[in-house]
C-alpha atoms as a PDB file:
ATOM      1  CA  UNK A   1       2.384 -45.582  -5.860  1.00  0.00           C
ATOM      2  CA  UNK A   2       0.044 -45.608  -8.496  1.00  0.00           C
ATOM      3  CA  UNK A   3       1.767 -44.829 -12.245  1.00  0.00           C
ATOM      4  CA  UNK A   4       0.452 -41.852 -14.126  1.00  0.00           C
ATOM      5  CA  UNK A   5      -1.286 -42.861 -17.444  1.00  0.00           C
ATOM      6  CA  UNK A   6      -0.826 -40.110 -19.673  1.00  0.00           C
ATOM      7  CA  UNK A   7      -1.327 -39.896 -23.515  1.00  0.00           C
ATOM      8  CA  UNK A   8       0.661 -38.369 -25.908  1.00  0.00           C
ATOM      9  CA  UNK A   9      -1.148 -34.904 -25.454  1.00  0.00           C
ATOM     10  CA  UNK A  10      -0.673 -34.984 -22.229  1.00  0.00           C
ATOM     11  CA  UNK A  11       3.028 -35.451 -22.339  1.00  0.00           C
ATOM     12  CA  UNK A  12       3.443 -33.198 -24.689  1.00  0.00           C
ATOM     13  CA  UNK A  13       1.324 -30.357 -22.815  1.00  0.00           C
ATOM     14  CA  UNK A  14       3.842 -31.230 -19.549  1.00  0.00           C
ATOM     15  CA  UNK A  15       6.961 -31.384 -21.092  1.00  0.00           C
ATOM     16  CA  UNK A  16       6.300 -27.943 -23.181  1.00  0.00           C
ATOM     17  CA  UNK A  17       5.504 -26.514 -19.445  1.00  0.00           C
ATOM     18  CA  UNK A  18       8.443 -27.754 -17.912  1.00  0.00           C
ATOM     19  CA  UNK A  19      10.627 -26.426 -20.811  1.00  0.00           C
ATOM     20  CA  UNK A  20       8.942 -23.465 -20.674  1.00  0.00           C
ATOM     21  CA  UNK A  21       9.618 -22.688 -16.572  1.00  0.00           C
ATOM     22  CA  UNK A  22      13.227 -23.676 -17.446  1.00  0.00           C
ATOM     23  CA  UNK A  23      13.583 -21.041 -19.871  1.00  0.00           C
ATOM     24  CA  UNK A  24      11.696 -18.816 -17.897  1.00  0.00           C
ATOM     25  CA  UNK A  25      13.917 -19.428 -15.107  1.00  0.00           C
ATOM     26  CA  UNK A  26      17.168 -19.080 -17.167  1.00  0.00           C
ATOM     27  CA  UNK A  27      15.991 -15.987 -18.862  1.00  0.00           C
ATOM     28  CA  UNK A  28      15.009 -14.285 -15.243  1.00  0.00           C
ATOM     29  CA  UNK A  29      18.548 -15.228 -14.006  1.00  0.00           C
ATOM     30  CA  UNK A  30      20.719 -14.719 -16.683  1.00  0.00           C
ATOM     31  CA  UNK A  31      21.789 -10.798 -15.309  1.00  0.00           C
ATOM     32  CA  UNK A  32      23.587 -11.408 -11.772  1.00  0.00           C
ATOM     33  CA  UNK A  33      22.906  -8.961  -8.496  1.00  0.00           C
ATOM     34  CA  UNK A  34      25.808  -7.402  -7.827  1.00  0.00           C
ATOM     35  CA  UNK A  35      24.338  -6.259  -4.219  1.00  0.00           C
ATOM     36  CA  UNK A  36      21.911  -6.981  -1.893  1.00  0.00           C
ATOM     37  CA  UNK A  37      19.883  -3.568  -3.186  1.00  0.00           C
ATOM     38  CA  UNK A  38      19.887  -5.257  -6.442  1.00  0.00           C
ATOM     39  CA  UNK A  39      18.997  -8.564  -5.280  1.00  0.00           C
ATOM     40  CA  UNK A  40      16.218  -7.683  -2.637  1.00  0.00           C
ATOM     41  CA  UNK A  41      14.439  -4.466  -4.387  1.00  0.00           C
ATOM     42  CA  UNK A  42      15.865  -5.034  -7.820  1.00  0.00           C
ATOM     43  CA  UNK A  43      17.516  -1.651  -7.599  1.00  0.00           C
ATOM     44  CA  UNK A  44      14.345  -0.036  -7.132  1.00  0.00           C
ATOM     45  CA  UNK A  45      13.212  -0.737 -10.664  1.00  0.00           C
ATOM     46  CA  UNK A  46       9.930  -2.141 -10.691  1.00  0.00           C
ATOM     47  CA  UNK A  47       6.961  -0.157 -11.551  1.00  0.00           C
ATOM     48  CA  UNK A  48       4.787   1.261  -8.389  1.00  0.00           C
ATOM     49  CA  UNK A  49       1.687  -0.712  -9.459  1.00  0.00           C
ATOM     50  CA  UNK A  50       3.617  -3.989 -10.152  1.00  0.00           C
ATOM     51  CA  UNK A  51       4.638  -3.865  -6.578  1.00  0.00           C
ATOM     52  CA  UNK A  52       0.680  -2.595  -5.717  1.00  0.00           C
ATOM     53  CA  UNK A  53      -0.720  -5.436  -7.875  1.00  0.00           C
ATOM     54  CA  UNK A  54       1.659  -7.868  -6.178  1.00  0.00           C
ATOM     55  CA  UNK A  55       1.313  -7.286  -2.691  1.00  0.00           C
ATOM     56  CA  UNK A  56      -2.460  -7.346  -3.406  1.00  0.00           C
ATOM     57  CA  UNK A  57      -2.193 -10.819  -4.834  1.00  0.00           C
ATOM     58  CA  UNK A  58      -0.293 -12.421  -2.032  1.00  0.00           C
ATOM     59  CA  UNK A  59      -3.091 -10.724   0.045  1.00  0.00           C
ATOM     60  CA  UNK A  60      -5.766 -12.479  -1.675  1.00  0.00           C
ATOM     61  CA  UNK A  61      -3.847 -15.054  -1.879  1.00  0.00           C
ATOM     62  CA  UNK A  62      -3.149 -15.651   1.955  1.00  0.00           C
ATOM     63  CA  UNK A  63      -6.668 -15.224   2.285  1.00  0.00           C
ATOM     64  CA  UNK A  64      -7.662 -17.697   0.117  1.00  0.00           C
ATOM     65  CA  UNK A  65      -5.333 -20.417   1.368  1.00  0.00           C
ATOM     66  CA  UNK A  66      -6.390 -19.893   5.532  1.00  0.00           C
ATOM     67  CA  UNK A  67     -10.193 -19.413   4.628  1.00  0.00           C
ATOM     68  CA  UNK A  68     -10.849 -21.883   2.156  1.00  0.00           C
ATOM     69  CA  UNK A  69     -10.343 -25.418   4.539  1.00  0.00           C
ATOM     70  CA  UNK A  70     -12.316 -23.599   7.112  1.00  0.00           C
ATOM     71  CA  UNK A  71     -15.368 -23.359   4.342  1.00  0.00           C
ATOM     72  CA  UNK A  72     -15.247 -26.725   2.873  1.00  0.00           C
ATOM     73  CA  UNK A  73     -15.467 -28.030   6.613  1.00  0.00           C
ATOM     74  CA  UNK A  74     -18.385 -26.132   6.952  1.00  0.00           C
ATOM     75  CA  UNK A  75     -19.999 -28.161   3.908  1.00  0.00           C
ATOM     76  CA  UNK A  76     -20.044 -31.511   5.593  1.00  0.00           C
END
């Protein structure tokens, strides 16, 4: 296994990322679900077109991630 060779930019840029998903991650889980309504829908809070604008983005998403191998095979 090949070791990466970063600079000090580089480092600095991935280490500020990871600190920021940490406190991302603390910050989303700091209030706890006190049943599975909160958990699973969180209790029927979010906005209409967040849940639109999500469900379309898996969508595309799915999309993207079967259709794409099956075009860059076709480019060979």
């Amino acid at each position: 296994m090949a070791a990466l060779d970063l600079g000090w930019l580089d480092s600095s840029i991935l280490i500020g990322y990871l600190i920021l998903l940490a406190a991302i991650g603390w910050w989303a889980g700091r209030k706890t679900a006190n049943t599975t309504d909160d958990y699973f829908l969180a209790s029927r809070s979010i906005p209409w077109l967040v849940t639109a604008a999500s469900f379309a983005v898996s969508c595309i998403s799915a999309i993207t991630f079967i259709g794409t191998p099956a075009v860059a095979r076709d480019y060979n």
